[in-house]
N, C-alpha and C. Protein backbone atom coordinates (compact mmCIF):
# COMPACT_ATOMS: atom_id res chain seq x y z
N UNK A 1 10.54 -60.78 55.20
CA UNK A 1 10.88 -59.83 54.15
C UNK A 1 10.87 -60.56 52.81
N UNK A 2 10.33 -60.04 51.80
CA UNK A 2 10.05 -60.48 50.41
C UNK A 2 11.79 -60.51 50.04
N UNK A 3 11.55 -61.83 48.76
CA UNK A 3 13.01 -62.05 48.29
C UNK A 3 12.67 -60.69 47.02
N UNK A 4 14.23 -60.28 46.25
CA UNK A 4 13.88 -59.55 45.31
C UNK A 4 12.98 -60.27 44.21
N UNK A 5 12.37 -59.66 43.66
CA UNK A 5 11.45 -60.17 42.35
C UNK A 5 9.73 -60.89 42.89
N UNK A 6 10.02 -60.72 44.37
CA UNK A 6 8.93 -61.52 44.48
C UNK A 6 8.13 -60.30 45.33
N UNK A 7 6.59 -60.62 45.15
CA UNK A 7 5.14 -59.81 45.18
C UNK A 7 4.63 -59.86 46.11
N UNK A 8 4.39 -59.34 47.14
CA UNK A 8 3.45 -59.53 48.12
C UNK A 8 2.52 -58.70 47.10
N UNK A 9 0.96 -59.47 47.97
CA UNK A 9 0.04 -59.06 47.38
C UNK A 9 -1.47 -58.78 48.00
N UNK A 10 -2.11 -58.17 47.98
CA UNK A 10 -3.39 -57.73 48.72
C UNK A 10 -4.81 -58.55 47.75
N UNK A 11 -5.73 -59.19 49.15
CA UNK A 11 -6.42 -60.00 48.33
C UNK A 11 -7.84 -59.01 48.38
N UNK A 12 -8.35 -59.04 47.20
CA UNK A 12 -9.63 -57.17 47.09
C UNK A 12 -10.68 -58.07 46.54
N UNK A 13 -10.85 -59.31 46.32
CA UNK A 13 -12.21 -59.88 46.04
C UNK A 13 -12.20 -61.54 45.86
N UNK A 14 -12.81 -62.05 46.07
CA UNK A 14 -13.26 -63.24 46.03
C UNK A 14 -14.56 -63.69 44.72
N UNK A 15 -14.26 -64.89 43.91
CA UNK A 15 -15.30 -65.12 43.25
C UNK A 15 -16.00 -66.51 43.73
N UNK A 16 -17.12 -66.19 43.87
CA UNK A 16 -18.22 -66.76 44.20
C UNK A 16 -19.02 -67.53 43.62
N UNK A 17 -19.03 -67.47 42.30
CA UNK A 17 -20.32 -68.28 41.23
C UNK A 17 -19.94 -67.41 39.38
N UNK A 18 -19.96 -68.51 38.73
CA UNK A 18 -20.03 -67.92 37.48
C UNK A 18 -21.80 -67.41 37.32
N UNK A 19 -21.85 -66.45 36.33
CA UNK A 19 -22.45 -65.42 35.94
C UNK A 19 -22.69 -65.51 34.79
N UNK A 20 -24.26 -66.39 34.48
CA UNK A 20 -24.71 -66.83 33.02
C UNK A 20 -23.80 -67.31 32.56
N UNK A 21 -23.87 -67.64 31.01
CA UNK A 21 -23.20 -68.38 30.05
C UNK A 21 -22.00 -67.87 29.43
N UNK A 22 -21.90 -66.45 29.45
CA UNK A 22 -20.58 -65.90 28.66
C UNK A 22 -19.36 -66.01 29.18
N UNK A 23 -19.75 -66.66 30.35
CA UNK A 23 -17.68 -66.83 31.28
C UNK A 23 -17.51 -65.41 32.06
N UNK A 24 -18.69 -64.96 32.30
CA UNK A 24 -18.88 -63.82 33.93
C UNK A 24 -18.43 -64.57 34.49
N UNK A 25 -17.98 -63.64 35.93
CA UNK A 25 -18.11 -64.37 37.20
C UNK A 25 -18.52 -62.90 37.96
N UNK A 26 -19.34 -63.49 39.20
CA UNK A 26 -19.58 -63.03 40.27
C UNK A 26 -18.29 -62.76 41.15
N UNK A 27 -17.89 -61.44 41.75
CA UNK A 27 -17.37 -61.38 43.00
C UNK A 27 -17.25 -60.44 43.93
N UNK A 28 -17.13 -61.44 45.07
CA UNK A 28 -17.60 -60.87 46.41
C UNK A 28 -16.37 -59.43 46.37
N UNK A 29 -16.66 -58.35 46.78
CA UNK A 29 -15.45 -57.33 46.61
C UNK A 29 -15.19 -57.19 48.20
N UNK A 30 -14.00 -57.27 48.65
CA UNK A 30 -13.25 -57.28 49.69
C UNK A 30 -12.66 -55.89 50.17
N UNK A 31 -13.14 -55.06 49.12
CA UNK A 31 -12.60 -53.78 49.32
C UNK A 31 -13.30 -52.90 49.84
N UNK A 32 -12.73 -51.63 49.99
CA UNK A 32 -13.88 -50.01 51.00
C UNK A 32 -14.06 -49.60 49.92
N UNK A 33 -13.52 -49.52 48.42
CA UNK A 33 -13.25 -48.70 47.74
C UNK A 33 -14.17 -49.18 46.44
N UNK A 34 -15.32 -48.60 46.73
CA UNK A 34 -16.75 -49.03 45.62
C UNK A 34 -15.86 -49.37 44.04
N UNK A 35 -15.45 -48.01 43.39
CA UNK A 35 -15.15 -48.44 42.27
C UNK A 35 -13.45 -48.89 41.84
N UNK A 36 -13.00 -49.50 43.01
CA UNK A 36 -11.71 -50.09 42.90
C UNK A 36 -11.76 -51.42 41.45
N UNK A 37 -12.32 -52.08 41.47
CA UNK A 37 -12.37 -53.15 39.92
C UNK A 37 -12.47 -52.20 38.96
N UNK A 38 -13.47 -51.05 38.87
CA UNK A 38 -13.41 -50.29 37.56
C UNK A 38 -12.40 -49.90 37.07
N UNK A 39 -11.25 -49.68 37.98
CA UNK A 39 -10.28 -48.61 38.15
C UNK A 39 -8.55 -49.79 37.12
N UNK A 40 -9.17 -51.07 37.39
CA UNK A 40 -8.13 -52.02 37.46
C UNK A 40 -8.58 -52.27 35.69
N UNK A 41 -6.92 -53.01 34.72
CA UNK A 41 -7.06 -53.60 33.75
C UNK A 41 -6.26 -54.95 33.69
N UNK A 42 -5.98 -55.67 34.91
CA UNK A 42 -5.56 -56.82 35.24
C UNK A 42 -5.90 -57.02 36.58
N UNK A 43 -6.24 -58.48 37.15
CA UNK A 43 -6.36 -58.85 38.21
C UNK A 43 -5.63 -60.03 38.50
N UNK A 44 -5.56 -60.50 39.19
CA UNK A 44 -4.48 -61.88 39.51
C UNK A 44 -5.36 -63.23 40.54
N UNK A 45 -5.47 -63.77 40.25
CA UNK A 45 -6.17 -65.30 40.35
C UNK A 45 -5.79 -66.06 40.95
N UNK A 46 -6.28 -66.55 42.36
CA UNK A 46 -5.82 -67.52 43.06
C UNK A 46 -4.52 -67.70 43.68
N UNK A 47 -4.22 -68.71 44.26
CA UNK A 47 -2.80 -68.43 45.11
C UNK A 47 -1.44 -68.12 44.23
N UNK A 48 -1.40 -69.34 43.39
CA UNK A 48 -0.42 -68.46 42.05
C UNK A 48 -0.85 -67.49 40.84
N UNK A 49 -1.62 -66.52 41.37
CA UNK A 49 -1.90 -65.26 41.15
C UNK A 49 -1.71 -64.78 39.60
N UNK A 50 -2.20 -66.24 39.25
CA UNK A 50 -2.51 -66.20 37.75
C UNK A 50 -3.00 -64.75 37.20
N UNK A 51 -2.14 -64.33 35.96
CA UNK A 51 -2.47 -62.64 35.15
C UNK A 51 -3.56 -62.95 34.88
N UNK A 52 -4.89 -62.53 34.62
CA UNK A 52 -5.90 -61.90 33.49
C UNK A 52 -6.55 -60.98 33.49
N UNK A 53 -6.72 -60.71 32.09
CA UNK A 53 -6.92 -58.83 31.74
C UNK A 53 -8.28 -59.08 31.94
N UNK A 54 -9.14 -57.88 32.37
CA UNK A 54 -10.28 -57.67 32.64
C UNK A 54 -11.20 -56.63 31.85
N UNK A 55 -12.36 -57.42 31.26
CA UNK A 55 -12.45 -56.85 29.69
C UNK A 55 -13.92 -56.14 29.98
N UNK A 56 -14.60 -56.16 31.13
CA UNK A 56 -15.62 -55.24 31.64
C UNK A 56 -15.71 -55.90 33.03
N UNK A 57 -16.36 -54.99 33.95
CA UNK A 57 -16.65 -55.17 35.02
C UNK A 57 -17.60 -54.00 35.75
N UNK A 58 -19.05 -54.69 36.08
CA UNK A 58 -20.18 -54.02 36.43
C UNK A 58 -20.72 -53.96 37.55
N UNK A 59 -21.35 -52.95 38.57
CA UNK A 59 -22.09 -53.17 40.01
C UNK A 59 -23.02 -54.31 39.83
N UNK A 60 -23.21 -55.26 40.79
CA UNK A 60 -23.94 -56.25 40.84
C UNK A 60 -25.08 -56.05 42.21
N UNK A 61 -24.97 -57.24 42.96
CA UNK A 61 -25.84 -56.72 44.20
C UNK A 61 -25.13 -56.29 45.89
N UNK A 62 -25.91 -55.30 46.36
CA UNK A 62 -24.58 -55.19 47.66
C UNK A 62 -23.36 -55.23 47.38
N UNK A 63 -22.15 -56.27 47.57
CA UNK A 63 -21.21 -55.53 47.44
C UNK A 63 -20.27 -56.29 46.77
N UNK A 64 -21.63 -56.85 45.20
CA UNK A 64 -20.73 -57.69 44.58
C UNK A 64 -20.54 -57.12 43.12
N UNK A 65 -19.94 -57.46 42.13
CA UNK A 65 -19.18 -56.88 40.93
C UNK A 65 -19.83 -58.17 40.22
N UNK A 66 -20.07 -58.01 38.84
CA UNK A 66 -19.93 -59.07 37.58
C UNK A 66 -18.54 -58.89 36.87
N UNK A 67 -17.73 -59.73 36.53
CA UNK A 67 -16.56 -59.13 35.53
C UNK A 67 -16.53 -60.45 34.30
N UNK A 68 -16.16 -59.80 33.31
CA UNK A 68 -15.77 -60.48 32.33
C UNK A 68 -14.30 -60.53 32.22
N UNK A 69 -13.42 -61.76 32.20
CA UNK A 69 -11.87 -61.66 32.05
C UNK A 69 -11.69 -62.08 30.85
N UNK A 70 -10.35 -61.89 30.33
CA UNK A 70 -10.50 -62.41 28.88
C UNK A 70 -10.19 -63.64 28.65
N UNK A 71 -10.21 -64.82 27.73
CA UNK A 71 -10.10 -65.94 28.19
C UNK A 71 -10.70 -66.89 28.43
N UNK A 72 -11.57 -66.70 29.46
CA UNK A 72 -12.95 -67.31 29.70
C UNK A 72 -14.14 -66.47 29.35
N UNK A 73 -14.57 -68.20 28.30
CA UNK A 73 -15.77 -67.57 27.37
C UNK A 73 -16.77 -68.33 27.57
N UNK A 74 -16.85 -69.26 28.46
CA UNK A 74 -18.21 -69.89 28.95
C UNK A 74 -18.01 -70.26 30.29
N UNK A 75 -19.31 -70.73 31.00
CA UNK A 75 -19.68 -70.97 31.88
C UNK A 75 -18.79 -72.13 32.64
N UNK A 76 -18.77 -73.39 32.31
CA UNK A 76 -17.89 -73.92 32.20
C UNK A 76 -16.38 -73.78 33.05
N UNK A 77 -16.10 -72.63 32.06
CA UNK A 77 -14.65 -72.30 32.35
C UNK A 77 -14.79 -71.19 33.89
N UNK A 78 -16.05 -70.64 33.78
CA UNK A 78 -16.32 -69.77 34.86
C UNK A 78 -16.00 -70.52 36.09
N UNK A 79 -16.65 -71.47 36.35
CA UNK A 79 -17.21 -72.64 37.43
C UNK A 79 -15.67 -72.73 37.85
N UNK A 80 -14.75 -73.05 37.44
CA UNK A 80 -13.20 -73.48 37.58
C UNK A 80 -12.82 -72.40 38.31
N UNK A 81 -13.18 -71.44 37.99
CA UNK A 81 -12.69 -70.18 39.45
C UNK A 81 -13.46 -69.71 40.68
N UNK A 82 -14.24 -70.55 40.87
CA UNK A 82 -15.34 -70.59 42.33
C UNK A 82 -14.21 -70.70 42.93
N UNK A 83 -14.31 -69.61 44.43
CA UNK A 83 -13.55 -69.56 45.42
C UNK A 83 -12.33 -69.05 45.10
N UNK A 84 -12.12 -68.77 43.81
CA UNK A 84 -10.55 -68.35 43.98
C UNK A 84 -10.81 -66.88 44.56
N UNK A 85 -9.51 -66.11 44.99
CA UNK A 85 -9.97 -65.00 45.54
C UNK A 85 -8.95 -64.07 44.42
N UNK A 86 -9.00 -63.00 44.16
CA UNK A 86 -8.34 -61.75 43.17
C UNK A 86 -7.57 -60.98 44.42
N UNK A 87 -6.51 -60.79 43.46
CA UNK A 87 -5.73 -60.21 43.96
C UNK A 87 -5.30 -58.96 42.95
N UNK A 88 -4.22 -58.08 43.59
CA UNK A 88 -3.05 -57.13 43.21
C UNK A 88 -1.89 -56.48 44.10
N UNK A 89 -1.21 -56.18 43.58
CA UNK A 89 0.13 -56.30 44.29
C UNK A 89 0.02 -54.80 45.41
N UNK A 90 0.77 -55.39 46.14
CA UNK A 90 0.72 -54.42 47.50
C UNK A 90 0.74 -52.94 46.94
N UNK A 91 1.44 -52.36 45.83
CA UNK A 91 2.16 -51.31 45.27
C UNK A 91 1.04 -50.81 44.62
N UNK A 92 -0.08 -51.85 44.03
CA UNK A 92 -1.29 -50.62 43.20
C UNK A 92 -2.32 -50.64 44.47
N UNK A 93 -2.28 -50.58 46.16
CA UNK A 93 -2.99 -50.42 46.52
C UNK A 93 -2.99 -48.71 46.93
N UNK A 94 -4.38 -48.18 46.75
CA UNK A 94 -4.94 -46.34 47.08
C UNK A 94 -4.31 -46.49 48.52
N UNK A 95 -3.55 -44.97 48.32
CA UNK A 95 -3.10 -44.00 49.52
C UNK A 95 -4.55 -43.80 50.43
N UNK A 96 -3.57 -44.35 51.65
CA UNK A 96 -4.54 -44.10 52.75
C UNK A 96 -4.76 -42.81 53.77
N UNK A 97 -5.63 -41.80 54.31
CA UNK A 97 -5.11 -41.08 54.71
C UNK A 97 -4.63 -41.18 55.95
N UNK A 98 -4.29 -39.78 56.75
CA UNK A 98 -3.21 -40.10 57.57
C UNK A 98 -3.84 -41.11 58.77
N UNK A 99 -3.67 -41.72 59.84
CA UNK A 99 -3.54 -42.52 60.89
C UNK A 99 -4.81 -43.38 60.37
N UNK A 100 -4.91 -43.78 59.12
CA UNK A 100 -5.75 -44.85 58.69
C UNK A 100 -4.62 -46.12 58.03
N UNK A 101 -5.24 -47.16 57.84
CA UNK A 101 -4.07 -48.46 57.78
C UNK A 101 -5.00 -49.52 57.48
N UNK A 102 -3.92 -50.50 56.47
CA UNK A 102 -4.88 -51.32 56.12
C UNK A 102 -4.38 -52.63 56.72
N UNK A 103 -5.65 -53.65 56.92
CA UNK A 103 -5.62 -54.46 57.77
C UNK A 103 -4.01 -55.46 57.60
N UNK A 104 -3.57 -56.03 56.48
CA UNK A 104 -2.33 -56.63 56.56
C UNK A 104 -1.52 -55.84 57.10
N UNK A 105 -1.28 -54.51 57.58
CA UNK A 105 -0.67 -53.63 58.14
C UNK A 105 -0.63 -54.20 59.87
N UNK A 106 -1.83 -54.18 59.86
CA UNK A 106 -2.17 -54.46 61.68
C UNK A 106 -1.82 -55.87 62.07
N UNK A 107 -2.39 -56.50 61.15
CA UNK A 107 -2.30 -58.10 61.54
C UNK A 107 -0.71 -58.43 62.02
N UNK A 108 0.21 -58.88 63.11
CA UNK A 108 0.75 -59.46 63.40
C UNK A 108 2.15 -58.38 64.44
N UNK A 109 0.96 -57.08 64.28
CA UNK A 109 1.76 -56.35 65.49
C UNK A 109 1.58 -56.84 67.13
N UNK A 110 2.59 -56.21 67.86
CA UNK A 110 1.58 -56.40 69.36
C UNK A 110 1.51 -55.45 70.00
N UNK A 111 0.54 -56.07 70.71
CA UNK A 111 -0.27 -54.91 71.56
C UNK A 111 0.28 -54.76 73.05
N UNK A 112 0.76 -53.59 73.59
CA UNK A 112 0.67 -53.38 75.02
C UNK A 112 0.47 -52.74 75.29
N UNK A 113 -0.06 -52.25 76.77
CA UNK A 113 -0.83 -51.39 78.01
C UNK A 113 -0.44 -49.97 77.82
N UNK A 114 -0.50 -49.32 78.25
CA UNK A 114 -0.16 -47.80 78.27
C UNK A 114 1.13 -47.85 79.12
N UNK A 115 1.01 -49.03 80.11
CA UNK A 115 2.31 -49.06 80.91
C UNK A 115 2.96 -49.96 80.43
N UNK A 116 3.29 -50.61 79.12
CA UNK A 116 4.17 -51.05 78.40
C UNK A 116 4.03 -52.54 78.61
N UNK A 117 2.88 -53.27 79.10
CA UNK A 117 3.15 -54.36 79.74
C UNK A 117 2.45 -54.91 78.36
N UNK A 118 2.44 -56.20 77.71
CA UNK A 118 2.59 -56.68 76.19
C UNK A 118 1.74 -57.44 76.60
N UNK A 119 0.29 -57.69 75.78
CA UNK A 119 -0.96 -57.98 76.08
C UNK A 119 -0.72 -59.24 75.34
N UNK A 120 -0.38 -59.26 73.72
CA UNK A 120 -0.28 -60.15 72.97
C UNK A 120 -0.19 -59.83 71.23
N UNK A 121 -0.49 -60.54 70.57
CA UNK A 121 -0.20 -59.95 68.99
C UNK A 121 -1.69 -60.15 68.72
N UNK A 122 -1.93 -59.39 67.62
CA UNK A 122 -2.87 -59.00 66.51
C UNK A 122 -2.87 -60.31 65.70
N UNK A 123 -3.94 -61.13 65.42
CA UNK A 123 -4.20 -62.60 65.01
C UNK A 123 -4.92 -62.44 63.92
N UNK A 124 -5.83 -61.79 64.45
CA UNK A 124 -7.08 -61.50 63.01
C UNK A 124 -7.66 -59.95 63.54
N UNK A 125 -8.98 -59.72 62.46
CA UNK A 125 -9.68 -58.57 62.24
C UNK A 125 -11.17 -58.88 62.58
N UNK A 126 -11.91 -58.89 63.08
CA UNK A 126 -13.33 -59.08 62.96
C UNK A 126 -14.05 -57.93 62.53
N UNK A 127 -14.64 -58.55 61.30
CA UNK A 127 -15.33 -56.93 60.77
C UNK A 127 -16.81 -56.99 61.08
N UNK A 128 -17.77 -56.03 62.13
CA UNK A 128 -19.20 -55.94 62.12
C UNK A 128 -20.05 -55.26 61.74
N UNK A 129 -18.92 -54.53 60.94
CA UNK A 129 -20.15 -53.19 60.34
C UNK A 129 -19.58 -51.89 60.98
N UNK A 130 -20.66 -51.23 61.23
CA UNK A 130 -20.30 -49.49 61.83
C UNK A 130 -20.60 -50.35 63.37
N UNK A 131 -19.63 -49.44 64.17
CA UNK A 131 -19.33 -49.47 65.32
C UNK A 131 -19.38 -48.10 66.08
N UNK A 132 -19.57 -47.81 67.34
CA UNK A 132 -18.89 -46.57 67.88
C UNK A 132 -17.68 -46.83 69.14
C-alpha cells in the first residue's frame, strides 16, 4: 500500500532515440490508446519520474510518437533520455470498460482451478498480438 503523498504510477511509453537536432525524442508508446500523448500536457521521466511539460507531440512510425518536451533543445540533451521510460500517475489513467483491466491490475494475483485448488500467481504478461 502506497504511503500518503506518494504516486504509484503507470509506465505508457518508452524513449528510444533522440529525433534530429531540436531535442525530439522518439517513443516507443506502451499504450492501446492511439492518441493517449496527444491528450497529455506533462509526462514524467524515468524512475524518479522527473516533471516535463510536453510542448508537441506527433504520430511517427507503427506505434511510435515524436515529442518535443520543454527544456530540451538539442540533440545532445535528447541522447540523455534513451531508455528512460514515461510515465503518469495511476489516477490520469482512461476508464476501462466493464470486465476489462489493466495489466498492473493482473500482475501479482493468483490463480486457481474451478475447484479452488491454487495453481500459482500472475508473474508477467506476454503480449502476441491478436489471439483467439
Amino acid at each position: 500500500m502506497p504511503k500518503p503523498n506518494e504516486t504509484e504510477w503507470a509506465t505508457i511509453g518508452k524513449v528510444v532515440a533522440p529525433f534530429g537536432i531540436h531535442g525530439e525524442i522518439k517513443v516507443l508508446s506502451l499504450t492501446d490508446i492511439p492518441n493517449r500523448f496527444a491528450e497529455l500536457e506533462v509526462i514524467y521521466l524515468g524512475s524518479d519520474h522527473i516533471r516535463h511539460t510536453i510542448k508537441s507531440v506527433r504520430p511517427y512510425k507503427g506505434d511510435m510518437v515524436v515529442m518535443k518536451l520543454a527544456g530540451i533543445e538539442d540533440a545532445n540533451t535528447a541522447e540523455t533520455l534513451r531508455n528512460f521510460d514515461l510515465s503518469i500517475p495511476l489516477s490520469q489513467l482512461a476508464p476501462l470498460p466493464p470486465d476489462s483491466y489493466y495489466q498492473h491490475d493482473i500482475i501479482g494475483l493468483e490463480v486457481a482451478t474451478i475447484d479452488g485448488q491454487n495453481v500459482g500467481k500472475i508473474v508477467d504478461i506476454m503480449v502476441t498480438g491478436s489471439n483467439d
